[in-house]
PDB file of N, CA and C in Angstrom:
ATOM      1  N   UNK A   1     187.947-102.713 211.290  1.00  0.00           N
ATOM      2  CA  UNK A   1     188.353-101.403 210.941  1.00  0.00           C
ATOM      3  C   UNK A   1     188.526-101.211 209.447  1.00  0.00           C
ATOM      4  N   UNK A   2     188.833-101.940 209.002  1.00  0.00           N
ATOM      5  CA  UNK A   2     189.039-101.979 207.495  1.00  0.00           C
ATOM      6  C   UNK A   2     187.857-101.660 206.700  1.00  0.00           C
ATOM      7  N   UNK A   3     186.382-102.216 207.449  1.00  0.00           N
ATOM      8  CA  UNK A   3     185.603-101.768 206.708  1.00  0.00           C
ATOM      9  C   UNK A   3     185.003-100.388 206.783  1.00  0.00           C
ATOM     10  N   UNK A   4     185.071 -99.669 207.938  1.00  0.00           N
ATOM     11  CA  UNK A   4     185.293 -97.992 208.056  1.00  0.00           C
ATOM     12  C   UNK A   4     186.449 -97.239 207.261  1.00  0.00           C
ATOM     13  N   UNK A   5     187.474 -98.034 206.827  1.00  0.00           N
ATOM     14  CA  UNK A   5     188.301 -97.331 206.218  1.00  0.00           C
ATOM     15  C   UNK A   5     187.595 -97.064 204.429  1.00  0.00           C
ATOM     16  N   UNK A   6     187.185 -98.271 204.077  1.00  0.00           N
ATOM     17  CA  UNK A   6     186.454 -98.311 203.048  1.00  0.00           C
ATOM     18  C   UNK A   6     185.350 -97.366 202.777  1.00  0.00           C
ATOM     19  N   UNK A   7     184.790 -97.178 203.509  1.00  0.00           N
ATOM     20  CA  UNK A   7     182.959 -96.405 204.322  1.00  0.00           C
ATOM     21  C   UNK A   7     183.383 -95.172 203.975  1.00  0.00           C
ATOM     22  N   UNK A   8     184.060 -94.795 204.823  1.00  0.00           N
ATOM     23  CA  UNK A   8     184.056 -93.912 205.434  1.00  0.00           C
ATOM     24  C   UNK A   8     184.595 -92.261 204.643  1.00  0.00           C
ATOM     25  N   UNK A   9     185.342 -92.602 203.292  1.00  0.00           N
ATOM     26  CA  UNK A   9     185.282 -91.768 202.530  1.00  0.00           C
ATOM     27  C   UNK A   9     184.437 -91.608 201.461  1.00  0.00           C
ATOM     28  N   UNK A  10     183.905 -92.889 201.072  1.00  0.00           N
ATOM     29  CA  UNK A  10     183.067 -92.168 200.118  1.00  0.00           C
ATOM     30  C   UNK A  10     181.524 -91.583 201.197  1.00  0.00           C
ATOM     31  N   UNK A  11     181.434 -91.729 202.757  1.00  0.00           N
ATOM     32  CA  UNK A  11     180.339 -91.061 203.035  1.00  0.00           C
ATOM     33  C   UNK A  11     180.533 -89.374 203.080  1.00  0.00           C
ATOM     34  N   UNK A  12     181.740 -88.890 202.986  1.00  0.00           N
ATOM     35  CA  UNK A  12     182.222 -87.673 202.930  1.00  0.00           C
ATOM     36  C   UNK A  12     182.019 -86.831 201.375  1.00  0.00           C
ATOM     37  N   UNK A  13     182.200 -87.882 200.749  1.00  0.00           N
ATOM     38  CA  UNK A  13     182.116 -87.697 199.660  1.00  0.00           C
ATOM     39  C   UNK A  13     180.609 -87.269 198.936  1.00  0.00           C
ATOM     40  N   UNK A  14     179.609 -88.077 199.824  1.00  0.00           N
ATOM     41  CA  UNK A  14     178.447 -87.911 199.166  1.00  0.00           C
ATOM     42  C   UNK A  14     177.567 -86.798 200.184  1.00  0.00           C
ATOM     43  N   UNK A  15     178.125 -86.138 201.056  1.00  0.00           N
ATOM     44  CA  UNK A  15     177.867 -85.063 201.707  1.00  0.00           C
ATOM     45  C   UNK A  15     177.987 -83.793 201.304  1.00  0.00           C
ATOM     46  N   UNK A  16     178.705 -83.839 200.459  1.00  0.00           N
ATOM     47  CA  UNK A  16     179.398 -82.573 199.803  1.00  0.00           C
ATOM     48  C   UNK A  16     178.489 -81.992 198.876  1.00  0.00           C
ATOM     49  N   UNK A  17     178.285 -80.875 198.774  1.00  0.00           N
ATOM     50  CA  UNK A  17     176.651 -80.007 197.972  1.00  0.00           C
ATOM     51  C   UNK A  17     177.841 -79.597 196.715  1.00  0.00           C
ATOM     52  N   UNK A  18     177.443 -78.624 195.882  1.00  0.00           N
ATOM     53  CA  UNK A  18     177.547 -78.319 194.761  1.00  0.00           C
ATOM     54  C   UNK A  18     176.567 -76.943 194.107  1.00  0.00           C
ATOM     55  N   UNK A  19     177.072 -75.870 194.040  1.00  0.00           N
ATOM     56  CA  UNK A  19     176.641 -74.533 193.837  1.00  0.00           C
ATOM     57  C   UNK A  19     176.528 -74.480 192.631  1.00  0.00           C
ATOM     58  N   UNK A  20     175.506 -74.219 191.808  1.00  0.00           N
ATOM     59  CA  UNK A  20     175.609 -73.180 190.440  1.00  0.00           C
ATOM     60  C   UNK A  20     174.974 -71.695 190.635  1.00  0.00           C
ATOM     61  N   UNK A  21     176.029 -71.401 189.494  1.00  0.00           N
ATOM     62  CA  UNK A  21     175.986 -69.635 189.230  1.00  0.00           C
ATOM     63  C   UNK A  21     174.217 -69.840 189.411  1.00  0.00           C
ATOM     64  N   UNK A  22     173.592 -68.647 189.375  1.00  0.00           N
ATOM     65  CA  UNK A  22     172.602 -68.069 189.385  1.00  0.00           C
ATOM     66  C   UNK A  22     172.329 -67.487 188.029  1.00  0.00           C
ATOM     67  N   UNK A  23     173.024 -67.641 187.192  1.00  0.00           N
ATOM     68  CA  UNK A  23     173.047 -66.807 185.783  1.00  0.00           C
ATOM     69  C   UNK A  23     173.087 -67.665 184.819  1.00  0.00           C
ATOM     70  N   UNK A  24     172.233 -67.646 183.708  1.00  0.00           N
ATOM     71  CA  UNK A  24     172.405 -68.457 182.704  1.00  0.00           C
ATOM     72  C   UNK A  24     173.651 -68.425 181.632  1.00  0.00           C
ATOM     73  N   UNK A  25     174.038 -69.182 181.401  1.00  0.00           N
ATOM     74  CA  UNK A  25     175.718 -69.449 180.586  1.00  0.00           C
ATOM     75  C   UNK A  25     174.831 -69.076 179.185  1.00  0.00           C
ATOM     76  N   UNK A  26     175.778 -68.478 178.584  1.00  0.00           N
ATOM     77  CA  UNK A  26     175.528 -68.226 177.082  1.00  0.00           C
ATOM     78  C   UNK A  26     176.985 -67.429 176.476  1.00  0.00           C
ATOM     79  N   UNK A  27     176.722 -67.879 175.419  1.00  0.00           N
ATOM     80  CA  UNK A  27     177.853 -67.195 174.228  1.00  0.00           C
ATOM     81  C   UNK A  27     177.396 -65.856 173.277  1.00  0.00           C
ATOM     82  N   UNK A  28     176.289 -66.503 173.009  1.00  0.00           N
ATOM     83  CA  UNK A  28     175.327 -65.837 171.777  1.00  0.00           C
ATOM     84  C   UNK A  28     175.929 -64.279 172.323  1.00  0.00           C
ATOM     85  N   UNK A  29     176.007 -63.315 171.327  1.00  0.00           N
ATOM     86  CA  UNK A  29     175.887 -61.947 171.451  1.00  0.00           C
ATOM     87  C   UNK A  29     174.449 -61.381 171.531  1.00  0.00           C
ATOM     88  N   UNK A  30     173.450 -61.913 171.276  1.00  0.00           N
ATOM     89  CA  UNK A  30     172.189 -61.554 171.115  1.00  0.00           C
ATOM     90  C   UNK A  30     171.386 -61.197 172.683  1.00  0.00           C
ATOM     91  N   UNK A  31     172.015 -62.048 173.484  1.00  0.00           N
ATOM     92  CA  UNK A  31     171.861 -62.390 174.845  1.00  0.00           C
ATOM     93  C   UNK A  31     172.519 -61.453 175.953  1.00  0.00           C
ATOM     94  N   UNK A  32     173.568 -60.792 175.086  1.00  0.00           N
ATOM     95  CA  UNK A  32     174.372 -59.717 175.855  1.00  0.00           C
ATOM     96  C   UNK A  32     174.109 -58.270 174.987  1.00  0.00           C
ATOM     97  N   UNK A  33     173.077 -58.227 174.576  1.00  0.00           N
ATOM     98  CA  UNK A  33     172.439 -56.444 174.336  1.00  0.00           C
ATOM     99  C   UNK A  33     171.656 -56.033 175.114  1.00  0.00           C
ATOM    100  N   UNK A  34     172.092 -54.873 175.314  1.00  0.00           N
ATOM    101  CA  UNK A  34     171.024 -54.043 176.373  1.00  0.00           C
ATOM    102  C   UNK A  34     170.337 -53.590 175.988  1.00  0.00           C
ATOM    103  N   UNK A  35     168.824 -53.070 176.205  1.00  0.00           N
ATOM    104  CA  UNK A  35     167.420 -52.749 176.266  1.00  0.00           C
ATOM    105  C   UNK A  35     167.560 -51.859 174.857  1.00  0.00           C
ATOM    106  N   UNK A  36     168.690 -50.860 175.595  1.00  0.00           N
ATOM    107  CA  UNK A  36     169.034 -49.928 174.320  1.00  0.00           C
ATOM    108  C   UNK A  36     169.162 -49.772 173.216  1.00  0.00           C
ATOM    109  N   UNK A  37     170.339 -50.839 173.082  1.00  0.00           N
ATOM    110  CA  UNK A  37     170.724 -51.582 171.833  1.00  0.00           C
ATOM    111  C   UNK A  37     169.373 -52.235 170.686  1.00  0.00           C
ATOM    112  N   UNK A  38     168.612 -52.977 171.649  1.00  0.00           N
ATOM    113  CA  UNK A  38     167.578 -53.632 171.367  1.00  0.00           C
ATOM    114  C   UNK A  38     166.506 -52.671 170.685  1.00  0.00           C
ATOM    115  N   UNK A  39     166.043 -51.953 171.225  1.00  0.00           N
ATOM    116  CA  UNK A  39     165.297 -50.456 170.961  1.00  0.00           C
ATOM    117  C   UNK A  39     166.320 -49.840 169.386  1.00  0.00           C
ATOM    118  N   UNK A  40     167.577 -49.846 169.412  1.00  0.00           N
ATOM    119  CA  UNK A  40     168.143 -48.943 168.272  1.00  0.00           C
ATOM    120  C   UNK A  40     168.195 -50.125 166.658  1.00  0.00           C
ATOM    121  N   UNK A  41     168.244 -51.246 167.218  1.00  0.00           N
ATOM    122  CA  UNK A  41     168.251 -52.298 166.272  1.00  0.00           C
ATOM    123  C   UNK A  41     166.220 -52.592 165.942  1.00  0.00           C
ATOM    124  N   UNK A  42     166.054 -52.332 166.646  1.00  0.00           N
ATOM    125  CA  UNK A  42     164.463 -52.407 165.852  1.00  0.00           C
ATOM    126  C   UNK A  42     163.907 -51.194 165.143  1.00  0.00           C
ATOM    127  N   UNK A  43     164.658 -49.478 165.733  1.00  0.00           N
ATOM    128  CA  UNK A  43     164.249 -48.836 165.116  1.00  0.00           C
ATOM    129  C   UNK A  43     164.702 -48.347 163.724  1.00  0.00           C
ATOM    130  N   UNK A  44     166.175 -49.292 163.342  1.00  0.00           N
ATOM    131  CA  UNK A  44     167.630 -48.962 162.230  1.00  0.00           C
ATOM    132  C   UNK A  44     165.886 -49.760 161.044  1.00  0.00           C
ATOM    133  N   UNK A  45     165.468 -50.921 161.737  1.00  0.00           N
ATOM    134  CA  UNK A  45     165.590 -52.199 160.652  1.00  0.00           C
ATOM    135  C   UNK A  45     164.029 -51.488 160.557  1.00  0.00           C
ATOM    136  N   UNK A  46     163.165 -50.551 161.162  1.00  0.00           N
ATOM    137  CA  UNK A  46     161.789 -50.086 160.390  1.00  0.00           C
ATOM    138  C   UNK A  46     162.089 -48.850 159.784  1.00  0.00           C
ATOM    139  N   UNK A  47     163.025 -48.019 160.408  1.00  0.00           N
ATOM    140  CA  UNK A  47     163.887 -47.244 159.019  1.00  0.00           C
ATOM    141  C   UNK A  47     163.832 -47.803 157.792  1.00  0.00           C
ATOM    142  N   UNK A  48     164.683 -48.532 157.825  1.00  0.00           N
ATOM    143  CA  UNK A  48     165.767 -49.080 156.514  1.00  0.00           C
ATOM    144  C   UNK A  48     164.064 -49.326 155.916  1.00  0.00           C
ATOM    145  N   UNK A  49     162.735 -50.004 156.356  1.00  0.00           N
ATOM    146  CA  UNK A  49     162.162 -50.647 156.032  1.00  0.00           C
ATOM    147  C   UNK A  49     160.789 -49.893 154.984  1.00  0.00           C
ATOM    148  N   UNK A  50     160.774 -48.562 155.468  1.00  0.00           N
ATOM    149  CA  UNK A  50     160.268 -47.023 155.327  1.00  0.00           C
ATOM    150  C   UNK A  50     161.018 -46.879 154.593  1.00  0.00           C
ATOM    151  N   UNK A  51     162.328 -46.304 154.284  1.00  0.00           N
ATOM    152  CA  UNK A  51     162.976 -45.672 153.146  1.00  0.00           C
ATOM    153  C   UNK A  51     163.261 -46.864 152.075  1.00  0.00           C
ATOM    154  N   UNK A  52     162.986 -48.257 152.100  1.00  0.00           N
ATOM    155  CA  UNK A  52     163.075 -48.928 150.890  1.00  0.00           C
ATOM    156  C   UNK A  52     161.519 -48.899 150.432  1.00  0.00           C
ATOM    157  N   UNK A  53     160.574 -48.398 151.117  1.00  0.00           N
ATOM    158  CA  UNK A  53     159.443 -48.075 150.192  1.00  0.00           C
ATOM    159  C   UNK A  53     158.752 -46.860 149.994  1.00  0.00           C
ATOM    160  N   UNK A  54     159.655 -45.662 150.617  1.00  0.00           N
ATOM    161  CA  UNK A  54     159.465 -44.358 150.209  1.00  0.00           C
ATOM    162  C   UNK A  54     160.718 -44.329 148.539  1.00  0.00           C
ATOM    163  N   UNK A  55     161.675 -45.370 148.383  1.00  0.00           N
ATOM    164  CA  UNK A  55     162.238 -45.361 147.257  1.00  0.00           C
ATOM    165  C   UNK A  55     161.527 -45.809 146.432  1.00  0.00           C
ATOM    166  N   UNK A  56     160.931 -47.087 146.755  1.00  0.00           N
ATOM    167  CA  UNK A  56     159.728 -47.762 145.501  1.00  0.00           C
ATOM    168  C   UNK A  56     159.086 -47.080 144.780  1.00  0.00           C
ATOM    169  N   UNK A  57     158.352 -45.797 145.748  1.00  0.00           N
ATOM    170  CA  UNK A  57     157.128 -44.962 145.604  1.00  0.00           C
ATOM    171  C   UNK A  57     158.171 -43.992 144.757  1.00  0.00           C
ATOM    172  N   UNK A  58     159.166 -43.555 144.935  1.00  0.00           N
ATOM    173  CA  UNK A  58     159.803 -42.592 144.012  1.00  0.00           C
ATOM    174  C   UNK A  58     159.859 -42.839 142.769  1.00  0.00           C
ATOM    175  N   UNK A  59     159.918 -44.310 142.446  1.00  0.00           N
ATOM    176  CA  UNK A  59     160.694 -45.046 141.477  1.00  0.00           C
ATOM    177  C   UNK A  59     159.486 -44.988 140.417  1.00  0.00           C
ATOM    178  N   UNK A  60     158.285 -45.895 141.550  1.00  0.00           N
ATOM    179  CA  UNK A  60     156.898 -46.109 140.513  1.00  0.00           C
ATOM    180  C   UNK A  60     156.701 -44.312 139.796  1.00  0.00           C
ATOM    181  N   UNK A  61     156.751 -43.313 140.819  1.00  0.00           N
ATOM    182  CA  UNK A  61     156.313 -41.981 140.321  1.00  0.00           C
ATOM    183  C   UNK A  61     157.157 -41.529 139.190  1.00  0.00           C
ATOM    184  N   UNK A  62     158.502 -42.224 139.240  1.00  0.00           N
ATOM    185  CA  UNK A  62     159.580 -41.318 137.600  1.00  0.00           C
ATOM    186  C   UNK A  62     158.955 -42.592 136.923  1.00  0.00           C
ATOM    187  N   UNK A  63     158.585 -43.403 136.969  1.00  0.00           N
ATOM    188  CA  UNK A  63     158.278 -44.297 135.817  1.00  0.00           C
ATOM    189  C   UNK A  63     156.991 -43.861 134.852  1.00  0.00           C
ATOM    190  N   UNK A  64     156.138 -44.014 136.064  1.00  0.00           N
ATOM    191  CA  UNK A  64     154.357 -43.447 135.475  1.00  0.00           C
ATOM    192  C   UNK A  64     154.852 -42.004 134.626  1.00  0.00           C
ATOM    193  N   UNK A  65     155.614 -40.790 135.357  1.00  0.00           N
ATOM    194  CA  UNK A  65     155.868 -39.647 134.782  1.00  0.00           C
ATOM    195  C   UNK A  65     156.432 -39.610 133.138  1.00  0.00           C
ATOM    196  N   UNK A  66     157.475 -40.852 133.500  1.00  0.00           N
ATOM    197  CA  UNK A  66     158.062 -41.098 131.960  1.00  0.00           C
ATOM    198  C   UNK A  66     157.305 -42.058 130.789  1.00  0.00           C
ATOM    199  N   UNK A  67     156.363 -42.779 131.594  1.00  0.00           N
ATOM    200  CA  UNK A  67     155.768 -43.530 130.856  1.00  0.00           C
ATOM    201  C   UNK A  67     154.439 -42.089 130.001  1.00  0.00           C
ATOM    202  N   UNK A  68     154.050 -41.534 130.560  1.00  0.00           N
ATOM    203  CA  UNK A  68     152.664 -40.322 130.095  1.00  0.00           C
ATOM    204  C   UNK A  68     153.687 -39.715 129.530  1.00  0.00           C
ATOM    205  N   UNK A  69     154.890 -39.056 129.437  1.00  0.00           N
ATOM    206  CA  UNK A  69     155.466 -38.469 128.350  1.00  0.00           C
ATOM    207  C   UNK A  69     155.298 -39.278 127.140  1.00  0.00           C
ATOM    208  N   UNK A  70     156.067 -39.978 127.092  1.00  0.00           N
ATOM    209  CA  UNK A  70     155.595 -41.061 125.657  1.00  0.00           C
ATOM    210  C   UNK A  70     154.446 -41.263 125.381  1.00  0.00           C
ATOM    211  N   UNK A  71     153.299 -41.432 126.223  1.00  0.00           N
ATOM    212  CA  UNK A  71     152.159 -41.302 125.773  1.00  0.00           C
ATOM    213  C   UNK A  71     151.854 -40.311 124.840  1.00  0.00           C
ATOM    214  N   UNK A  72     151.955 -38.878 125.863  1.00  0.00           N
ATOM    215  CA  UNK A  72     151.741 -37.848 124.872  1.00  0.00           C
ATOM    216  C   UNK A  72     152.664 -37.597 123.873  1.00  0.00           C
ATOM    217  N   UNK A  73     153.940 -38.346 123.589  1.00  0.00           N
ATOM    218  CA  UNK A  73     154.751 -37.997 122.524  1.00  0.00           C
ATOM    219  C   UNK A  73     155.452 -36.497 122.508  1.00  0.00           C
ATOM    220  N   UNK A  74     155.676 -35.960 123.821  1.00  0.00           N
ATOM    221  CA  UNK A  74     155.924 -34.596 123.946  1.00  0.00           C
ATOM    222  C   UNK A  74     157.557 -35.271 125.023  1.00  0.00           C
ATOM    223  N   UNK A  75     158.537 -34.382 124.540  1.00  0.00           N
ATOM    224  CA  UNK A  75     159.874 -34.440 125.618  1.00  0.00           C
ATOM    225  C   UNK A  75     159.752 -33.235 126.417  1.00  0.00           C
ATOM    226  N   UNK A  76     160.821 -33.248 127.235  1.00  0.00           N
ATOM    227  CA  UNK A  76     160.705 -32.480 128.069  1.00  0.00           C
ATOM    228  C   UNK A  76     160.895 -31.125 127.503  1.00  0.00           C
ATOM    229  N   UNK A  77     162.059 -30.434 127.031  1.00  0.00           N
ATOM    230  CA  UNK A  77     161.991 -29.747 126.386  1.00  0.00           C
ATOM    231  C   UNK A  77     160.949 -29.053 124.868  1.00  0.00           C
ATOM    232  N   UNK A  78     160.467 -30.117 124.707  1.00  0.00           N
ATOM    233  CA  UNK A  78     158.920 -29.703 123.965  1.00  0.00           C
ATOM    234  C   UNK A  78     157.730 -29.136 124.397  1.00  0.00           C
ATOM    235  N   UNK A  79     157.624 -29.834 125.304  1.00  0.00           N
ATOM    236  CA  UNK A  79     156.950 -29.765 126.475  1.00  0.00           C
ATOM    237  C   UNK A  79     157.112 -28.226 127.225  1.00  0.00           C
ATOM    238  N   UNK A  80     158.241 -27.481 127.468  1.00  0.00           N
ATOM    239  CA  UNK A  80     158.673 -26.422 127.969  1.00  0.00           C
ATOM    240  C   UNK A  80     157.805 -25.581 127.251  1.00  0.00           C
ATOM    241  N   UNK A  81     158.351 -25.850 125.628  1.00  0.00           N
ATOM    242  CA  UNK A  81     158.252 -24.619 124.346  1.00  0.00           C
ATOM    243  C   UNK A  81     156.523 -24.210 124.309  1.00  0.00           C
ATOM    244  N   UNK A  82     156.089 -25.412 124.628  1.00  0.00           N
ATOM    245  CA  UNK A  82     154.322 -25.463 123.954  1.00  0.00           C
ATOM    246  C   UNK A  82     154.059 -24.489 125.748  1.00  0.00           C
ATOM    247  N   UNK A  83     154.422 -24.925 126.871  1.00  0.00           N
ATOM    248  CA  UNK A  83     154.121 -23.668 127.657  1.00  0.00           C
ATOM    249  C   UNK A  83     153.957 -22.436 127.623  1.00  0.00           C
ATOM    250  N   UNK A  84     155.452 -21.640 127.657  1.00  0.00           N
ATOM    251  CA  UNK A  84     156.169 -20.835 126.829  1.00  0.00           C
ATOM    252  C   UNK A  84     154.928 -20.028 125.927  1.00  0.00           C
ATOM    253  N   UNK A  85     154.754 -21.166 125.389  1.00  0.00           N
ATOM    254  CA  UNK A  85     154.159 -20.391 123.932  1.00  0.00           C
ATOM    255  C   UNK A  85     152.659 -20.263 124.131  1.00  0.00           C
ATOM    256  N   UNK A  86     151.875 -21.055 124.735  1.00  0.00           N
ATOM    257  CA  UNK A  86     150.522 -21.119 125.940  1.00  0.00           C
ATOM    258  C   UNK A  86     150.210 -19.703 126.215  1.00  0.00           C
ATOM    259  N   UNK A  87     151.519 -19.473 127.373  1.00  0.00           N
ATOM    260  CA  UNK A  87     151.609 -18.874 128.446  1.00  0.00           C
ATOM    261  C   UNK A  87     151.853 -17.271 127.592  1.00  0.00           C
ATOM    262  N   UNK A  88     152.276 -17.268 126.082  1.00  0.00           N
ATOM    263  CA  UNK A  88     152.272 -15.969 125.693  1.00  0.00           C
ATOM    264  C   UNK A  88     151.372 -15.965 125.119  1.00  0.00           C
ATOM    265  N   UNK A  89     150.259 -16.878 124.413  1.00  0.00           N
ATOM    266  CA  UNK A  89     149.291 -16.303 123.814  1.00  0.00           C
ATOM    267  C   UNK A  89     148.049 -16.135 125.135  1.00  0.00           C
ATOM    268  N   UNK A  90     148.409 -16.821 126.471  1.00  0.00           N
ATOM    269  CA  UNK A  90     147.406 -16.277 127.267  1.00  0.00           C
ATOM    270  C   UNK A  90     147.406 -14.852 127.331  1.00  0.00           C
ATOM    271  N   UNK A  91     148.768 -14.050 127.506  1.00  0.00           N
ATOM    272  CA  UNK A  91     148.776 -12.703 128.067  1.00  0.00           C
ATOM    273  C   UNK A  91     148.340 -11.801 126.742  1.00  0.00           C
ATOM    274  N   UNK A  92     148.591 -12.026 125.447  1.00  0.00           N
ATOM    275  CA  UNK A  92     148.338 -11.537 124.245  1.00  0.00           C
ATOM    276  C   UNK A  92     146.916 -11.616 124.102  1.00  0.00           C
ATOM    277  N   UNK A  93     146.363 -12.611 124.735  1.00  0.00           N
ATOM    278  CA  UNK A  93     144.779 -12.385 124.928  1.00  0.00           C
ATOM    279  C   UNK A  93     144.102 -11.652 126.058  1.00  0.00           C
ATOM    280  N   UNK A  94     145.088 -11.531 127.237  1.00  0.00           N
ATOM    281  CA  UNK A  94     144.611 -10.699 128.040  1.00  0.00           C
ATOM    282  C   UNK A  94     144.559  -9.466 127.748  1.00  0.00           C
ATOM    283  N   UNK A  95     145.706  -8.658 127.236  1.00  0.00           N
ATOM    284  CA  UNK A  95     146.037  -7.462 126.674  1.00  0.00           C
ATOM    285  C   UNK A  95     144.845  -7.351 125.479  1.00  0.00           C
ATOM    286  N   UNK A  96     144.774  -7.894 125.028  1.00  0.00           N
ATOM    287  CA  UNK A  96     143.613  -7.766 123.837  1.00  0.00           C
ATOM    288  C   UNK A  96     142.488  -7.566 124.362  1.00  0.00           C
ATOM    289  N   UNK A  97     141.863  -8.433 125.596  1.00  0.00           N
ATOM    290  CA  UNK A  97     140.872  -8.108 126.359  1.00  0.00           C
ATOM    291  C   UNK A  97     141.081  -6.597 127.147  1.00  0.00           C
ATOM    292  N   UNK A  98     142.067  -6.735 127.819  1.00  0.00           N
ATOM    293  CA  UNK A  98     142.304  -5.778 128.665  1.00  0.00           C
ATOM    294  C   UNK A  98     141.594  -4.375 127.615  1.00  0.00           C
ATOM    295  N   UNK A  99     142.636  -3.794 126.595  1.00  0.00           N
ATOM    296  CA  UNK A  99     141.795  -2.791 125.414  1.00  0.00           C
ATOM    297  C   UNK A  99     140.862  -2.915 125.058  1.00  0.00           C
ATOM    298  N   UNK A 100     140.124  -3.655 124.782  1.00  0.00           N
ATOM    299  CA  UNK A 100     138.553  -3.996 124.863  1.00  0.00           C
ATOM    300  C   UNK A 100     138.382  -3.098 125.544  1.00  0.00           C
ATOM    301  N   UNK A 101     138.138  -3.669 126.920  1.00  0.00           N
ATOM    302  CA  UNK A 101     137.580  -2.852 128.029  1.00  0.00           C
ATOM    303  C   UNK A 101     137.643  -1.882 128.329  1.00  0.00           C
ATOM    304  N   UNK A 102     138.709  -0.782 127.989  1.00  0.00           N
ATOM    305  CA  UNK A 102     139.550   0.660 127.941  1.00  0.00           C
ATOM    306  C   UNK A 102     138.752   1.235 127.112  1.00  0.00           C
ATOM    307  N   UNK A 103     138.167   0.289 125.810  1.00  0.00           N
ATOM    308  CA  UNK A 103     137.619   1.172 124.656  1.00  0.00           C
ATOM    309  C   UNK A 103     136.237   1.139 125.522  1.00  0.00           C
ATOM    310  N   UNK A 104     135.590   0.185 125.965  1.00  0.00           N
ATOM    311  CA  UNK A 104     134.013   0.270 125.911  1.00  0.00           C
ATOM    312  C   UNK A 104     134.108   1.202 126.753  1.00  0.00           C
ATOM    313  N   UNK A 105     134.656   1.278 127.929  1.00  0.00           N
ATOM    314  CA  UNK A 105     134.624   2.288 128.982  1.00  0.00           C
ATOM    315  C   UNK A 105     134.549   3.577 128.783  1.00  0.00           C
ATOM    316  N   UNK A 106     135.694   3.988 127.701  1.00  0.00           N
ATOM    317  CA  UNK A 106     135.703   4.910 126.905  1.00  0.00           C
ATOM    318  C   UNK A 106     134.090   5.507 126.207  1.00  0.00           C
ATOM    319  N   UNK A 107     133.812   4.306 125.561  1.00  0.00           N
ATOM    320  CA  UNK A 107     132.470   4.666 124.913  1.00  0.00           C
ATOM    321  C   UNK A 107     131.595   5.114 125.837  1.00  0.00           C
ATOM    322  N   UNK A 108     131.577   4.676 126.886  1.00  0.00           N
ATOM    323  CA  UNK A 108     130.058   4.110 127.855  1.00  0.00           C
ATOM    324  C   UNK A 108     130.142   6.049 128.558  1.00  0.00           C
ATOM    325  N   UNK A 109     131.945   6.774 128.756  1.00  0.00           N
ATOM    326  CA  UNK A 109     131.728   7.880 129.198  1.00  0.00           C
ATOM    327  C   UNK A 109     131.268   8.553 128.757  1.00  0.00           C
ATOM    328  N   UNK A 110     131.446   8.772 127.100  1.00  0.00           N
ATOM    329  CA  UNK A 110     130.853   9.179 126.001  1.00  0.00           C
ATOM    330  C   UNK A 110     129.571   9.668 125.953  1.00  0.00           C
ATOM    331  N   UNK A 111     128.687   8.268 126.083  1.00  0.00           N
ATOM    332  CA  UNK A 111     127.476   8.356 126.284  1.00  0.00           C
ATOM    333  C   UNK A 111     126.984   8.989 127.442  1.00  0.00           C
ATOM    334  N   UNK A 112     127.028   9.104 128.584  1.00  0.00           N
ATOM    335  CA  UNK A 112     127.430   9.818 129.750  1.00  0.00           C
ATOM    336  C   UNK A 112     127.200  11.140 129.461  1.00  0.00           C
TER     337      UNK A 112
END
């Protein structure tokens, strides 16, 4: 009998099953975002990724802009005046033309 006493628990022992979860163990936070999350974090990081090179493109454009001022040696406000002043001898030539044309017309009824 003694040797059933011996036996006889560890055969109980090795009968016995053992369950695991169905779910994989993890800590990571990466592992616990939903679809959603996932979707809003890829669309933050091609944002962010778009507006750091719609800034570039701003940056290169005030540079080139400021760099051709110095070229031409004209500031901004210089730059205004020589318009300005363009823009009145265009109309001073139109008006000049314009009477021209008042006179020949004039003439041409004349002849008429």
């Amino acid at each position: 009998m003694s040797f059933l006493t011996r036996t006889a628990p560890s055969l109980f022992r090795a009968t016995r099953t053992t369950t695991f979860a169905p779910r994989a163990f993890s800590t990571s936070f990466v592992v616990r975002k939903s679809p959603t999350e996932t979707v809003k974090a890829a669309a933050k990081t091609v944002d962010r990724a778009v507006a750091n090179k719609l800034v570039d493109g701003i940056e290169i454009g005030q540079t080139a802009a400021k760099k051709a001022k110095e070229v031409a040696g004209i500031s901004t406000g210089e730059a205004k005046g020589k318009a300005s002043e363009l823009a009145g001898e265009a109309k001073g030539k139109a008006s000049e033309l314009a009477g021209e044309a008042k006179g020949k017309k004039e003439e041409i009824k004349e002849k008429l």
